[in-house]
Protein backbone atom coordinates (compact mmCIF):
# COMPACT_ATOMS: atom_id res chain seq x y z
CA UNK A 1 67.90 86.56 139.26
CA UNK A 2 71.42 85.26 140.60
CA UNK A 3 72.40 88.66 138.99
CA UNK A 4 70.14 90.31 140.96
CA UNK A 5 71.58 88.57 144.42
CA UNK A 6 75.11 88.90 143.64
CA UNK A 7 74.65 92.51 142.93
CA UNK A 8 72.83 92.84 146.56
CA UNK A 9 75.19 90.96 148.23
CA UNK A 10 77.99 92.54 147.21
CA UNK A 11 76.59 95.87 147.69
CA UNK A 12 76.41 95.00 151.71
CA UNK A 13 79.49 96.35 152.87
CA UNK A 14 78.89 99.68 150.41
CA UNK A 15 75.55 100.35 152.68
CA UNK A 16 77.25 99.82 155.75
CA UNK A 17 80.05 101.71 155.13
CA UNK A 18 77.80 104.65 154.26
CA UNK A 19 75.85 104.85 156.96
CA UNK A 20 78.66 104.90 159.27
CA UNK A 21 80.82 107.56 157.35
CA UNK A 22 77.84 109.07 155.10
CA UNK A 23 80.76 109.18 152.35
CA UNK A 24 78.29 107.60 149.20
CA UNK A 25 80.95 108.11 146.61
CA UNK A 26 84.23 106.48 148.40
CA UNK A 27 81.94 103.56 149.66
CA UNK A 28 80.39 102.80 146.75
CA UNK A 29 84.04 101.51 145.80
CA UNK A 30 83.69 98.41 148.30
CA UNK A 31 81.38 96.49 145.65
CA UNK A 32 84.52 97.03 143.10
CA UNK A 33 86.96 96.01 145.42
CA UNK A 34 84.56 92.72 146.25
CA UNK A 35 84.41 92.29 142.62
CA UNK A 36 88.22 91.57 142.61
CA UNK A 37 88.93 89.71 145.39
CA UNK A 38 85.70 87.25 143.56
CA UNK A 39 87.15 86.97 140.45
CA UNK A 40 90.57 85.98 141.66
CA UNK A 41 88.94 83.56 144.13
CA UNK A 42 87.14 81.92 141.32
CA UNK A 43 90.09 82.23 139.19
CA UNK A 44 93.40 81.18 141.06
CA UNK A 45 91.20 79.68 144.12
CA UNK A 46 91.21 80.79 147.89
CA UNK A 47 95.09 81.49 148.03
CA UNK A 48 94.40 84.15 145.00
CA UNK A 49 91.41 85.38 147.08
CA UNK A 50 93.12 86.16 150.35
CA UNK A 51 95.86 87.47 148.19
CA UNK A 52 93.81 89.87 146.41
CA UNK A 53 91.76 90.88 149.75
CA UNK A 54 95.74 91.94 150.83
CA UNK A 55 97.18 93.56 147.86
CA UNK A 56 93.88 95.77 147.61
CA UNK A 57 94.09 96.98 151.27
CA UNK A 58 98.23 97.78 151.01
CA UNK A 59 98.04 99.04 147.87
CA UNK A 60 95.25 101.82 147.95
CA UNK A 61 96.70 104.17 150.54
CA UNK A 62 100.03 104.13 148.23
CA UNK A 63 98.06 104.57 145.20
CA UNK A 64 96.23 107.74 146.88
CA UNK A 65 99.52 108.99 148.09
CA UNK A 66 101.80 108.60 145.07
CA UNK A 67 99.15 110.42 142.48
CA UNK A 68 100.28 113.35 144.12
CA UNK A 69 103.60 113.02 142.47
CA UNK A 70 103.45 111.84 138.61
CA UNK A 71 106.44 109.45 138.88
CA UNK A 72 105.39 107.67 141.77
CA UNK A 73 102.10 107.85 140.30
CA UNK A 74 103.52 106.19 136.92
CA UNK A 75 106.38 103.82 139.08
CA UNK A 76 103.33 102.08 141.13
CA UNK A 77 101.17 101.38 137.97
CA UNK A 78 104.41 99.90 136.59
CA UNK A 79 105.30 97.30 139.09
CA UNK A 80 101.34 96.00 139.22
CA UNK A 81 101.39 95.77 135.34
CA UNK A 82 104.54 93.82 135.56
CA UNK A 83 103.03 91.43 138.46
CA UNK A 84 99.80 91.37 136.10
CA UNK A 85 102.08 90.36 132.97
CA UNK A 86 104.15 87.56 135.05
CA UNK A 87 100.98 85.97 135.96
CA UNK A 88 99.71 85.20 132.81
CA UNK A 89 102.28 82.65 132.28
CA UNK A 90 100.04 80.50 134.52
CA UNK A 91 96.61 81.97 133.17
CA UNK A 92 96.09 84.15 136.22
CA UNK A 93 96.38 87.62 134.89
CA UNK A 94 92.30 88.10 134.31
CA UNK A 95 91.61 88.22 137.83
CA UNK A 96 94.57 90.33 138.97
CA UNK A 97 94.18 92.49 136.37
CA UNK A 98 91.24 94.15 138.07
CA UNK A 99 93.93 95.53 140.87
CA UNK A 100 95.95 97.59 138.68
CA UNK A 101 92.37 98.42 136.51
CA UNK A 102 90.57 99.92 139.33
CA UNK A 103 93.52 101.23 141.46
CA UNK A 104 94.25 103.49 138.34
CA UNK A 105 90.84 105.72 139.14
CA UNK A 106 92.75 105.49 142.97
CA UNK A 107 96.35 107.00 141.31
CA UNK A 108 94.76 109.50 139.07
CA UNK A 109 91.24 110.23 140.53
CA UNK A 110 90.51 109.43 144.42
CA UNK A 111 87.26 109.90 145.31
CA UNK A 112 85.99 113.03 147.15
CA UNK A 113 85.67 113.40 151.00
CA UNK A 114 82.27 115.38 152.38
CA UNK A 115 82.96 118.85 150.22
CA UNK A 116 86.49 119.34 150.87
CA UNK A 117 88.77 118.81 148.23
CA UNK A 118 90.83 115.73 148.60
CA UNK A 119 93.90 115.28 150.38
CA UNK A 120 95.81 112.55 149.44
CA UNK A 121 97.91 113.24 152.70
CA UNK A 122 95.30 112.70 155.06
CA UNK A 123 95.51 109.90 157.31
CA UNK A 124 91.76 109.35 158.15
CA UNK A 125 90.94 109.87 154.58
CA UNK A 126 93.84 107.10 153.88
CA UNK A 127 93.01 104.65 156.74
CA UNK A 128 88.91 104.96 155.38
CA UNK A 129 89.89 104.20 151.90
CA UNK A 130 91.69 101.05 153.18
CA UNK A 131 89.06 99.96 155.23
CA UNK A 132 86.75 100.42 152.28
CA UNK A 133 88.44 98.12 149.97
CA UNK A 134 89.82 95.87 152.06
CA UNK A 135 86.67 95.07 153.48
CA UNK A 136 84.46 95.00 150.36
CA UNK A 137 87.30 92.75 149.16
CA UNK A 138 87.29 90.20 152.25
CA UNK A 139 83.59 90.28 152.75
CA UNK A 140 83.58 88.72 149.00
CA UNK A 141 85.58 85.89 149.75
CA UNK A 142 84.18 84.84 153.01
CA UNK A 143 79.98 85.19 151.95
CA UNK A 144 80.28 83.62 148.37
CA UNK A 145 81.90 80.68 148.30
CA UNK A 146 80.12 78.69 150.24
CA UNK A 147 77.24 80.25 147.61
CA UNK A 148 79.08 79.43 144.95
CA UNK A 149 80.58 75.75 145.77
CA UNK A 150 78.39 74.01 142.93
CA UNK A 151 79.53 76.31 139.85
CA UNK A 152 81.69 74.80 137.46
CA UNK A 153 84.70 76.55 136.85
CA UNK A 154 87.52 76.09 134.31
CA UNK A 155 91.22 75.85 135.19
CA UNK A 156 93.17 78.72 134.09
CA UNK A 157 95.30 77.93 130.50
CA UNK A 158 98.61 78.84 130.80
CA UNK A 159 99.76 81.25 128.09
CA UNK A 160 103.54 80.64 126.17
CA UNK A 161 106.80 82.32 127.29
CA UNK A 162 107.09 84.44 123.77
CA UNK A 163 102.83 85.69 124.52
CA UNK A 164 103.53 86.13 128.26
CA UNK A 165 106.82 88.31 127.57
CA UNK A 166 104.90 90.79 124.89
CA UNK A 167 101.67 91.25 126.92
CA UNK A 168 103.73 91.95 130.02
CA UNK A 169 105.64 94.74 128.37
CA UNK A 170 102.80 96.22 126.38
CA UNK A 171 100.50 96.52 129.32
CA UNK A 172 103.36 97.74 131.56
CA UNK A 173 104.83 100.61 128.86
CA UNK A 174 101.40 101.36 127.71
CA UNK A 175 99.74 102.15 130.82
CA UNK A 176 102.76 103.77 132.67
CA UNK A 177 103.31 106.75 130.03
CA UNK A 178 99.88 106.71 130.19
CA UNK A 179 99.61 107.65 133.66
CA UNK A 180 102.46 109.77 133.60
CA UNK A 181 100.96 111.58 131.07
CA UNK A 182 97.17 111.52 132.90
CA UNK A 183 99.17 112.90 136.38
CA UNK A 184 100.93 115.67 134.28
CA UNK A 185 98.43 116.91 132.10
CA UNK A 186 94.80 115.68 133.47
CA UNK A 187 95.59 115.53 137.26
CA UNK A 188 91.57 114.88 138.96
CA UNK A 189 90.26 114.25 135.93
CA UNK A 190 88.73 111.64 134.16
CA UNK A 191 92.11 110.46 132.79
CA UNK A 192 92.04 107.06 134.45
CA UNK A 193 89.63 105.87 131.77
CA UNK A 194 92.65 105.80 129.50
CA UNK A 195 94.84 103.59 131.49
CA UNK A 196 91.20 101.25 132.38
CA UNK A 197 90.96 100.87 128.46
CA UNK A 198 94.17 100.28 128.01
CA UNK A 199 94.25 97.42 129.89
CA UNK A 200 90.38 96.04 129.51
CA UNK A 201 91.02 95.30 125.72
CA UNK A 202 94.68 94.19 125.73
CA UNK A 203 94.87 90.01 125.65
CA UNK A 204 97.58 87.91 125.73
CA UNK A 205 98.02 87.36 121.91
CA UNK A 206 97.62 89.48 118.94
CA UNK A 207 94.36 87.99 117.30
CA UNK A 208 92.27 88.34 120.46
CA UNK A 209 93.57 92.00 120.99
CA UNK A 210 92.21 92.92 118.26
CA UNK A 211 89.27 91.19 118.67
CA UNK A 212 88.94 92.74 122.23
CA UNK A 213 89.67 96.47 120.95
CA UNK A 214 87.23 95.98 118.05
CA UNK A 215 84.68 95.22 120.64
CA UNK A 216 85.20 97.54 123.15
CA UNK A 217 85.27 100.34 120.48
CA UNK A 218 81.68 99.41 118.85
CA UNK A 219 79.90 98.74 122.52
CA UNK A 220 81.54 101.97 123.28
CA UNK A 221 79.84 104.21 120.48
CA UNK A 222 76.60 101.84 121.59
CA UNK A 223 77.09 102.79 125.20
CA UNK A 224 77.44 106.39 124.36
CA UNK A 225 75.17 107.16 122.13
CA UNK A 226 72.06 105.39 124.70
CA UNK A 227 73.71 107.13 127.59
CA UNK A 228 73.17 110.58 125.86
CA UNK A 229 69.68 109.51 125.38
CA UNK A 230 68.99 108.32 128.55
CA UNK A 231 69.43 111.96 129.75
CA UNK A 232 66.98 113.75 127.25
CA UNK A 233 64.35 111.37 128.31
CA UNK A 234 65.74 111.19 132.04
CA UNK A 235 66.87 114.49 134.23
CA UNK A 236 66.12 113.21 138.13
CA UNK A 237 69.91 111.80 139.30
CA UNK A 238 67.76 108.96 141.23
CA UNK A 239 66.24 107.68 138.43
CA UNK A 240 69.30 107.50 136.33
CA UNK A 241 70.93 105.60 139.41
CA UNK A 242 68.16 103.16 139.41
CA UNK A 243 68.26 102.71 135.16
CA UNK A 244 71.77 102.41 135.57
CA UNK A 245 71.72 99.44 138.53
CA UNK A 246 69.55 97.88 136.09
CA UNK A 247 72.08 97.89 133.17
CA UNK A 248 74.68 96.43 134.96
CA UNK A 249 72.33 93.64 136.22
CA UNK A 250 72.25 93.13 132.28
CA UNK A 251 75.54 93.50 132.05
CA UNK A 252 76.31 90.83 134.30
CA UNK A 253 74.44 88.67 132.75
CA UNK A 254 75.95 89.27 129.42
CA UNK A 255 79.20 88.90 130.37
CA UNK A 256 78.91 85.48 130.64
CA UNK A 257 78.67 84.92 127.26
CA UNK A 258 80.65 85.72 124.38
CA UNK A 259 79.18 88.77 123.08
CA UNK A 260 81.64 91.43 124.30
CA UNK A 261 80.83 94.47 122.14
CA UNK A 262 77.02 93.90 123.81
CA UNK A 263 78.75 93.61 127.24
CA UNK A 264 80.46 97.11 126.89
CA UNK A 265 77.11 98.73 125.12
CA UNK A 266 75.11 98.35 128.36
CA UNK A 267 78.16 98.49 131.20
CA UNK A 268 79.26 101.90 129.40
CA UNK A 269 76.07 104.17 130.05
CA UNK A 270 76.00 102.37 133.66
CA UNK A 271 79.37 103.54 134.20
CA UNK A 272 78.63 106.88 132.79
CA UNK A 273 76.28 107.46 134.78
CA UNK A 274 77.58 106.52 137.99
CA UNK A 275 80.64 108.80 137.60
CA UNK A 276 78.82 111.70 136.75
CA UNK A 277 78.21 114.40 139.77
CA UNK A 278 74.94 115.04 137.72
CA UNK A 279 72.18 114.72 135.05
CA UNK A 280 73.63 117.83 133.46
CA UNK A 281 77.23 116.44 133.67
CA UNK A 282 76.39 113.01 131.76
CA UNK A 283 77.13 114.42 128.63
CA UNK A 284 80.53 115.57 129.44
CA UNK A 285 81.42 112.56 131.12
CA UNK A 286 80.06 110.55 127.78
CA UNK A 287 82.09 112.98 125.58
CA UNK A 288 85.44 112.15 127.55
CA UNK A 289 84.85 108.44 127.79
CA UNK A 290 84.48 107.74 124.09
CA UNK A 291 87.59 110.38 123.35
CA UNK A 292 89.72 108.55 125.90
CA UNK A 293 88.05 104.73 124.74
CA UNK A 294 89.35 105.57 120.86
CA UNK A 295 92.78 106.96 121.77
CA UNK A 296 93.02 103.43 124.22
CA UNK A 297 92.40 101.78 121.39
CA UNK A 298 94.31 103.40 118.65
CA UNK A 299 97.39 102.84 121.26
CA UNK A 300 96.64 98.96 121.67
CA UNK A 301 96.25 98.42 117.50
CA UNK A 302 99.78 100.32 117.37
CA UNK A 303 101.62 98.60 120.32
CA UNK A 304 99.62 94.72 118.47
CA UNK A 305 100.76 96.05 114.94
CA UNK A 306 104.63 96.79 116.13
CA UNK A 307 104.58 93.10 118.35
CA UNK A 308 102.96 91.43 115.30
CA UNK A 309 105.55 92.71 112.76
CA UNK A 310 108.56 91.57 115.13
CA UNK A 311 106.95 87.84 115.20
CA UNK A 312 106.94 87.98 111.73
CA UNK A 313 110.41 89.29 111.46
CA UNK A 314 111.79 86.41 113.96
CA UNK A 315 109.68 83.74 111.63
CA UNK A 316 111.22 84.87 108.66
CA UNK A 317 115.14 85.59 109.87
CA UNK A 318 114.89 82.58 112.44
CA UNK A 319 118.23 81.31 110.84
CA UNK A 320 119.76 84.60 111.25
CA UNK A 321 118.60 85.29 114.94
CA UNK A 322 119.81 81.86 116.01
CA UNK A 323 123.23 82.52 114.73
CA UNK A 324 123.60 85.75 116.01
């Protein structure tokens, strides 16, 4: 049930914002942007919040504009990854994560404006998109706190210097050629599920990195696989919007415990279904997820196998390192 209201809640500024500007797709990505600016409230408290509520409305019109060139593109998901990295020295990086996670579908994939293609130049469709997340993101930390005063929340745990340092530049090398290589190759596609991957499943320290990726990977398959049945038994678009509402209501509530792989197995046909244009177009979009979810993956095990061989290395030849 407190599922339930959050989800309504937060979904307050989306209907507003559509009935003014009749844009459903670039609205719905106010409940997102409240999302973040939530989690770093809870997180890091209300200085986080306000913070987040900022960095979400200055950073989307750049993220629109600098997709159009793949550097820029790949420079601006470099600089939040590092900001992301730095922060987990004091615990933090969870909740800011979420900025550079969701901005990446912003850099690679804006969404589309009436049935013109989108121009990343335009300055109403700029100044909307700002309004959109900015809002969504303020309206989150001004309506639930107050609902919110009586939860119980754990201080973050500060990570160590030597797990701070190889998170920050595995996240930050990992995602940038990853974008660079999305902006290139995949421009408007569904490339930014990559970069999302990439940084949903890698954790400060090797053991729960691979616990993370072995997760993801299995709810993935899960995910997939019920999402490709949903649309033999389902073809009417407004029924598999209302089926997938109800999964993420689940997923909420899973999330809260520690079952990740069940988390990801009933967030992943929500998700696919929400960012197809159709019924028909589920089972692409499935098809691409899972490709992009195992390369992710395969990329994370690689960059965990290379760190975890160099902390090995320094263990072993500690005597050597300190003399040199």
């Amino acid at each position: 049930m407190l599922a339930v209201i959050a989800i309504v809640v937060m979904c307050v500024p989306f209907a507003v914002f559509t009935v003014i500007n009749h844009e459903v797709a670039a609205s719905s990505w106010a409940v997102l942007a409240g999302v973040t600016a939530l989690a770093n409230y809870v997180l890091g408290g209300p200085a986080f919040g306000y913070l987040s509520v900022g960095l979400l409305t200055a950073l989307t019109p750049l993220a629109i504009v600098s997709g159009s060139v793949p550097l820029a593109g790949a420079g601006l998901m470099a600089i939040m990854c590092y900001g992301v990295g730095v922060s987990a020295a004091r615990g933090l990086n969870r909740g800011l994560l979420l900025i550079p996670l969701f901005l990446a579908w912003m850099i690679i994939a804006p969404p589309p404006w009436s049935t013109t293609p989108v121009d990343r130049d335009s300055t109403t469709y700029l100044l909307w998109n700002m309004l959109i997340w900015g809002g969504g993101a303020l309206w989150a930390v001004l309506v639930f706190p107050p609902l919110l005063r009586k939860m119980k929340t754990r201080p973050p745990e500060p990570n160590s210097r030597a797990d701070t340092v190889i998170y920050t530049v595995t996240i930050t090398v990992l995602c940038t050629l990853s974008t660079l290589a999305v902006l290139i190759w995949w421009p408007g596609s569904d490339g930014a599920w990559l970069v999302v991957t990439l940084l949903a499943i890698t954790q400060v320290g090797h053991v729960e990195t691979v616990k993370r990726t072995a997760g993801r990977v299995v709810g993935t398959v899960i995910g997939v696989a019920a999402a490709a049945l949903l649309v033999t038994i389902i073809s009417n678009g407004a029924v598999l919007i209302g089926v997938g509402l109800i999964l993420v209501v689940a997923a909420v509530v899973i999330r809260m415990g520690p079952h990740y792989w069940l988390y990801m197995a009933f967030i992943t046909p929500a998700v696919v279904v929400f960012s197809s244009t159709s019924a028909a177009d589920v089972d692409t979009t499935d098809a691409k997820r899972l490709t992009l979810t195992l390369i992710g993956a395969a990329l994370v095990l690689l960059a965990s196998g290379i760190t975890l061989l160099w902390a090995r290395y320094q263990q072993t030849h500690a005597g050597t390192l300190a003399a040199a």
